[in-house]
Protein backbone atom coordinates (compact mmCIF):
# COMPACT_ATOMS: atom_id res chain seq x y z
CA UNK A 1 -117.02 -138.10 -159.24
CA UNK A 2 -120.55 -139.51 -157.72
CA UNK A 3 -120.34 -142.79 -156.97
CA UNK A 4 -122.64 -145.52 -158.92
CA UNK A 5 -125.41 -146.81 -157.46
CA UNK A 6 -126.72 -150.19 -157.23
CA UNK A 7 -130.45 -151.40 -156.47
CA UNK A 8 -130.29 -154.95 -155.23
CA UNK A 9 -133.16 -157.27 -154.86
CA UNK A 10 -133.14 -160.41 -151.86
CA UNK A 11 -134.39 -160.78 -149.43
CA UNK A 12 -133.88 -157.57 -146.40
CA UNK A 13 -133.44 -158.63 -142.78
CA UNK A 14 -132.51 -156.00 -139.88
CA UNK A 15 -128.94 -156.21 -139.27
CA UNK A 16 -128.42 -154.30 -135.39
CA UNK A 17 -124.96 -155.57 -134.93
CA UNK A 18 -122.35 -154.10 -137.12
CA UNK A 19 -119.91 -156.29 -138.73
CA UNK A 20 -116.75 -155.10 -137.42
CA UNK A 21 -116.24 -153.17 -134.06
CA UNK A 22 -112.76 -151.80 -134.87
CA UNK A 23 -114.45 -148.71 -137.33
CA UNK A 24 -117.69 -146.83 -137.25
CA UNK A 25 -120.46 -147.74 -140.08
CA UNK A 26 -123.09 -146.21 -141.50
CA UNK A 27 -126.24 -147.62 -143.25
CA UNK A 28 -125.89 -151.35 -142.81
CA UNK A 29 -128.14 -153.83 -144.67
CA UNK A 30 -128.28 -157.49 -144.67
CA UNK A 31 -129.47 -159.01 -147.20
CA UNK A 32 -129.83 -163.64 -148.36
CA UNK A 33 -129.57 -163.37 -152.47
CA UNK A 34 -133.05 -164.15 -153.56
CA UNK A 35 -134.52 -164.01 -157.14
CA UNK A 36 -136.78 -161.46 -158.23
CA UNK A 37 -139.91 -163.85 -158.31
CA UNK A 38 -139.30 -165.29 -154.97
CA UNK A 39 -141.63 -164.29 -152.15
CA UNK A 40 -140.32 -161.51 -149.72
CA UNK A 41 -138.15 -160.18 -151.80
CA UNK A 42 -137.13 -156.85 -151.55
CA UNK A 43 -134.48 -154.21 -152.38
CA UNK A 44 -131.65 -152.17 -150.98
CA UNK A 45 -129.90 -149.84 -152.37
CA UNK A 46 -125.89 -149.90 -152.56
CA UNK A 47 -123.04 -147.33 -153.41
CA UNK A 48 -120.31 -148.77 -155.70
CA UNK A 49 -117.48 -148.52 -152.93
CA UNK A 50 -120.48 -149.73 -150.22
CA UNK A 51 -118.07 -152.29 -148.06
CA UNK A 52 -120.00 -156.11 -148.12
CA UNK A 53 -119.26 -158.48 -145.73
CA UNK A 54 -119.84 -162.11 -147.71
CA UNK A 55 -120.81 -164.88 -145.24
CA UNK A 56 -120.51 -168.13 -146.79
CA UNK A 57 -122.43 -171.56 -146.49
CA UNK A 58 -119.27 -173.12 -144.57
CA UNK A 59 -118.94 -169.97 -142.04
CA UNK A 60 -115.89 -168.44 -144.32
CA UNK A 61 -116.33 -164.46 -144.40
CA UNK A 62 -114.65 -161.85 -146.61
CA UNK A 63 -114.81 -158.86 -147.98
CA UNK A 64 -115.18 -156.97 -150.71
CA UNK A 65 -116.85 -154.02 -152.61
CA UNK A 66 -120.42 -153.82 -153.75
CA UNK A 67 -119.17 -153.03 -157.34
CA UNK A 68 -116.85 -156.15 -157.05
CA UNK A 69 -119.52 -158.21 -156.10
CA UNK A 70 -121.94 -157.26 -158.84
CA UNK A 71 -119.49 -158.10 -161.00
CA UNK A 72 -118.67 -161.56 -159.92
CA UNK A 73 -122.00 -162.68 -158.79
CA UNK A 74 -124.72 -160.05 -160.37
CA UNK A 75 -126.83 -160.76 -162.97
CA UNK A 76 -129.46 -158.26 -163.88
CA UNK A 77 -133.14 -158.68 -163.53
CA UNK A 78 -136.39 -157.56 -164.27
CA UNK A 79 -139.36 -157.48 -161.10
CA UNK A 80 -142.99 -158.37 -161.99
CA UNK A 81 -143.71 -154.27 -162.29
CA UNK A 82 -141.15 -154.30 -164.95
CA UNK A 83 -138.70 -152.57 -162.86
CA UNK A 84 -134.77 -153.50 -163.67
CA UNK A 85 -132.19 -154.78 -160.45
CA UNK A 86 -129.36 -156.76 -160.12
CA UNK A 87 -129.58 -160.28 -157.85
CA UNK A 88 -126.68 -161.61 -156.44
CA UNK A 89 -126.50 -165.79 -157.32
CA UNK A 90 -125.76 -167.46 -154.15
CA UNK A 91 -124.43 -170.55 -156.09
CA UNK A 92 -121.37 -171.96 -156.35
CA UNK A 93 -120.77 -171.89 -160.21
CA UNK A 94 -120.39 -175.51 -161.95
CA UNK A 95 -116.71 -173.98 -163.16
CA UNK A 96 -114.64 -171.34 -161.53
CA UNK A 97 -112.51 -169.07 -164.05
CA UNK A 98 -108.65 -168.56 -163.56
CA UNK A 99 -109.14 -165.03 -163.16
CA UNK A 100 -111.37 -165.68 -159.80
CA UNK A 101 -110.62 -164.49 -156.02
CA UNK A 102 -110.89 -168.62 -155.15
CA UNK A 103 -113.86 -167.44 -152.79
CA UNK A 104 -116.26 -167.66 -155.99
CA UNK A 105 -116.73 -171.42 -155.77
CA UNK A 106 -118.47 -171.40 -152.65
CA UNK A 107 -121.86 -170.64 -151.90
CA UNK A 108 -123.11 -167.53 -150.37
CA UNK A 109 -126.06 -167.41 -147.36
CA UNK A 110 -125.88 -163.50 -146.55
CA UNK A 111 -124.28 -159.98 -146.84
CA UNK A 112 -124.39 -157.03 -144.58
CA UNK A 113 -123.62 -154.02 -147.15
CA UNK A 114 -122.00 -150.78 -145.28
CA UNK A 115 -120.28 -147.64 -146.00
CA UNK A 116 -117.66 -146.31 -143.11
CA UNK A 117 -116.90 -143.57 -141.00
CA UNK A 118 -113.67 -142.73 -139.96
CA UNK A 119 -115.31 -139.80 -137.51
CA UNK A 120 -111.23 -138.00 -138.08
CA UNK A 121 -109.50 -140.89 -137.20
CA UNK A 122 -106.42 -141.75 -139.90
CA UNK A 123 -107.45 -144.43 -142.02
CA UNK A 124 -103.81 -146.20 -141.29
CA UNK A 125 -104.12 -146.12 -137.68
CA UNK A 126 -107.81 -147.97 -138.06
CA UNK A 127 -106.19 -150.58 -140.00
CA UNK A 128 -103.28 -151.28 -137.59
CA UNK A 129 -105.85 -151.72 -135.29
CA UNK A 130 -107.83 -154.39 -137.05
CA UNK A 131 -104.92 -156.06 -138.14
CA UNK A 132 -104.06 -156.31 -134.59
CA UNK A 133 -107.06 -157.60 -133.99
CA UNK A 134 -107.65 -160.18 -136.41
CA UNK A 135 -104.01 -161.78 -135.75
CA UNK A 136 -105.26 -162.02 -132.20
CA UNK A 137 -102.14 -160.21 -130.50
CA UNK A 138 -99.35 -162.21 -133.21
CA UNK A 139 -96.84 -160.84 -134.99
CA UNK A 140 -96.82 -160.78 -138.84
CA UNK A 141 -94.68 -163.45 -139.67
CA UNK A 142 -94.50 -167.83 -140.19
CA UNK A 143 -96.39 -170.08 -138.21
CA UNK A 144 -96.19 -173.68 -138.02
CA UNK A 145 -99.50 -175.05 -138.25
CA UNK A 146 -100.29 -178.35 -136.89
CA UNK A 147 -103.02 -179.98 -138.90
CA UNK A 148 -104.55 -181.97 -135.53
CA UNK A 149 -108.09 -181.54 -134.06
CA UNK A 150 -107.19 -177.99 -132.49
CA UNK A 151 -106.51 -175.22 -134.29
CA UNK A 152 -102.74 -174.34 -133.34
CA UNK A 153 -99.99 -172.11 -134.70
CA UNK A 154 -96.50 -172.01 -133.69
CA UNK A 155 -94.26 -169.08 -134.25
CA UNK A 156 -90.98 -170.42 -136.60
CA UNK A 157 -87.46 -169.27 -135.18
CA UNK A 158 -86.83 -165.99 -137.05
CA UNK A 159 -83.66 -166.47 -139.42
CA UNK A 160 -84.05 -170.03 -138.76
CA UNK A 161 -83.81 -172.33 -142.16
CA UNK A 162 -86.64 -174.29 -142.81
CA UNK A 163 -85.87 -178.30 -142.62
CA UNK A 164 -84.53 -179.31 -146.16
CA UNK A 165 -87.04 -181.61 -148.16
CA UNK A 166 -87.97 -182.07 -151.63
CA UNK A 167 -91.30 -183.29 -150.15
CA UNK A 168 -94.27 -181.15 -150.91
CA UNK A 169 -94.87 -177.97 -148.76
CA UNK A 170 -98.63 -176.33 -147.93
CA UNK A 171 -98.88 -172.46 -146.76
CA UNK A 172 -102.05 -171.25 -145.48
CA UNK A 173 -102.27 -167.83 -146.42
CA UNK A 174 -105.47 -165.70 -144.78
CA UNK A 175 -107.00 -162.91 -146.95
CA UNK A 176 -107.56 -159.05 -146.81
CA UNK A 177 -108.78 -157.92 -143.48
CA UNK A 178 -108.93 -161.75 -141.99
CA UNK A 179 -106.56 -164.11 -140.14
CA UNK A 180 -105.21 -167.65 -140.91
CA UNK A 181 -107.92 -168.59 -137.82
CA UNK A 182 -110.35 -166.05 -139.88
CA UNK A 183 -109.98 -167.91 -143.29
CA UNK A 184 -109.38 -170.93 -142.55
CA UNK A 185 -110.79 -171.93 -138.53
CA UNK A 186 -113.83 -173.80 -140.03
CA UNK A 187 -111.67 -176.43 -140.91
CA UNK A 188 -110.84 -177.36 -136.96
CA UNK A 189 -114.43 -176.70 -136.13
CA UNK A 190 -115.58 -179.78 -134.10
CA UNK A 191 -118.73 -180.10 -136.05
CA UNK A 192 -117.31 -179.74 -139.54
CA UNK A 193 -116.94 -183.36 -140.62
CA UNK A 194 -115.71 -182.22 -144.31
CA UNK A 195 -113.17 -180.05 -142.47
CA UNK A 196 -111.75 -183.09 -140.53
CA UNK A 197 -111.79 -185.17 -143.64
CA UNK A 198 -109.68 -182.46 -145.23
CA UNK A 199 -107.40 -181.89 -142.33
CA UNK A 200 -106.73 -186.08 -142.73
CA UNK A 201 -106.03 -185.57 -146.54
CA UNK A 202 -103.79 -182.78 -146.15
CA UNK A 203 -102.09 -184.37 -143.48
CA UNK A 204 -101.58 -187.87 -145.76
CA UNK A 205 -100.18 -185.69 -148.43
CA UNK A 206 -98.26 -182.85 -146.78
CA UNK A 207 -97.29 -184.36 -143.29
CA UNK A 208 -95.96 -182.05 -140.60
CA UNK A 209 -94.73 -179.60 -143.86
CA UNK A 210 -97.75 -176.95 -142.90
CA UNK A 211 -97.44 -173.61 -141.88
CA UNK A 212 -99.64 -170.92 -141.84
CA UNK A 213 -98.67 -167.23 -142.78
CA UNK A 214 -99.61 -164.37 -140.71
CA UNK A 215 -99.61 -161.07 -142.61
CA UNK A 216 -100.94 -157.53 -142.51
CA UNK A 217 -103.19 -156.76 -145.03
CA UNK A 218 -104.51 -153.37 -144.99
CA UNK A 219 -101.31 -150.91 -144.33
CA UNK A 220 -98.69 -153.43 -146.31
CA UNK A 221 -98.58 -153.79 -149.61
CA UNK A 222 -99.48 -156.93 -151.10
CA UNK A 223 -96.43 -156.67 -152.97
CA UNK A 224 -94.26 -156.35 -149.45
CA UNK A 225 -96.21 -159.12 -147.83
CA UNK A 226 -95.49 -161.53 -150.87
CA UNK A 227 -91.84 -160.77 -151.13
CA UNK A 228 -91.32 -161.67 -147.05
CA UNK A 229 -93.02 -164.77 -148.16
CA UNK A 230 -90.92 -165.90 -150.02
CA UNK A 231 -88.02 -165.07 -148.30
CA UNK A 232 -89.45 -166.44 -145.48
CA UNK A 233 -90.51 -170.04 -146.82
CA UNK A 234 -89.07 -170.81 -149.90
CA UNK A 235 -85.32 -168.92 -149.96
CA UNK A 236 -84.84 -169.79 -146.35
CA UNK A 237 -85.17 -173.81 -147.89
CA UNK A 238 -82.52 -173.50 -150.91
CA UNK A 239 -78.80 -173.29 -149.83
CA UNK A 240 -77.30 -170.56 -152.01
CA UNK A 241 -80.18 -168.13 -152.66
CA UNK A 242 -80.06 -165.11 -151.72
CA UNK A 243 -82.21 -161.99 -151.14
């Protein structure tokens, strides 16, 4: 089945570097969301399965597909020839729908839209070795996190109980293709004053009760990853569970 195609109007810059060195791309654009009317505007055309790279106004990246995107953030237009496109609204919407990814209440300054080449190489091994990559060397598993002015994870005892508390609890939990330092690093970035402030609130509320969850993404199902979760964090805190 051919594979829709999208014509998208911002504005183009040349994109040299491609956004991930762990897999071969082909046909990379970059593109800021612009409106149709806006001066330098122009178009690029995307396949529905295209992979987009979202960079957000706080340094956050993830990733999705082109259709994906259109569908959360696209809005058609019409160009001053009459011509018909889709524009991607950079905003962050004044309410965010229950049905969202959580990403859609940020703002967005750029995308780099690419398809992918595997050049023969088996798409599980390629994602082993990303997932490698993003979680820097770790293994998949629970980290405590400590919520101070450097970013720092620290493997739990495996088996090991949690401490029992009927205290509040916060898990960070990184997305597809990312890391918890991937998602969530901005927040420990010395420059990032919001960050610290929300470091200091979580810390208020939550206390030394932080841990950050270190998962693979691509070649385990989400299913899989969820159900070690739990195990993990929650059963490993209630005398008498059992898995």
């Amino acid at each position: 089945m051919t594979s829709r195609t999208y014509l998208i109007r911002g504005v183009v810059h040349e994109a040299t570097t491609p956004p991930t060195r762990d897999i071969a791309v082909s046909g990379l654009r970059r593109l800021v969301p612009a409106t149709a009317r806006e001066a330098g505007v122009g178009e690029i055309q995307a396949q529905a399965d295209d992979v987009v790279r979202v960079e957000l106004e706080n340094g956050f990246v993830l990733w999705t597909r082109a259709d994906d995107l259109i569908r959360e953030r696209g809005r058609k237009s019409v160009s001053r020839d009459g011509g018909e496109g889709w524009e991607i609204d950079p905003r962050p919407p004044s309410s965010v729908s229950g049905g969202s990814r959580g990403w859609l209440g940020l703002g967005i300054k750029r995308l780099d839209f690419f398809g992918i080449d595997l050049k023969g190489k088996a798409a599980r091994s390629l994602g082993l070795g990303l997932e490698t990559r993003q979680l820097d060397g770790r293994e998949p598993g629970l980290y405590r996190c400590a919520l101070a002015d450097a970013f720092d994870l620290t493997q739990e005892p495996g088996g090991e109980p949690l401490p029992a508390t009927q205290e509040p609890l916060l898990v960070f939990i990184h997305g597809t293709a990312s890391s918890c330092r991937g998602s969530f690093g901005k927040l420990w970035d010395a420059a990032n004053t919001a960050g610290k402030a929300a470091r200091e609130a979580l810390a208020a509320r939550y206390g030394d009760r932080v841990w950050a969850w270190e998962h693979r993404s691509l070649t385990a199902s989400p299913m899989v990853v969820s159900r070690f979760m739990c195990k993990s964090v929650f059963l490993r805190k209630r005398v008498g569970w059992s898995w």
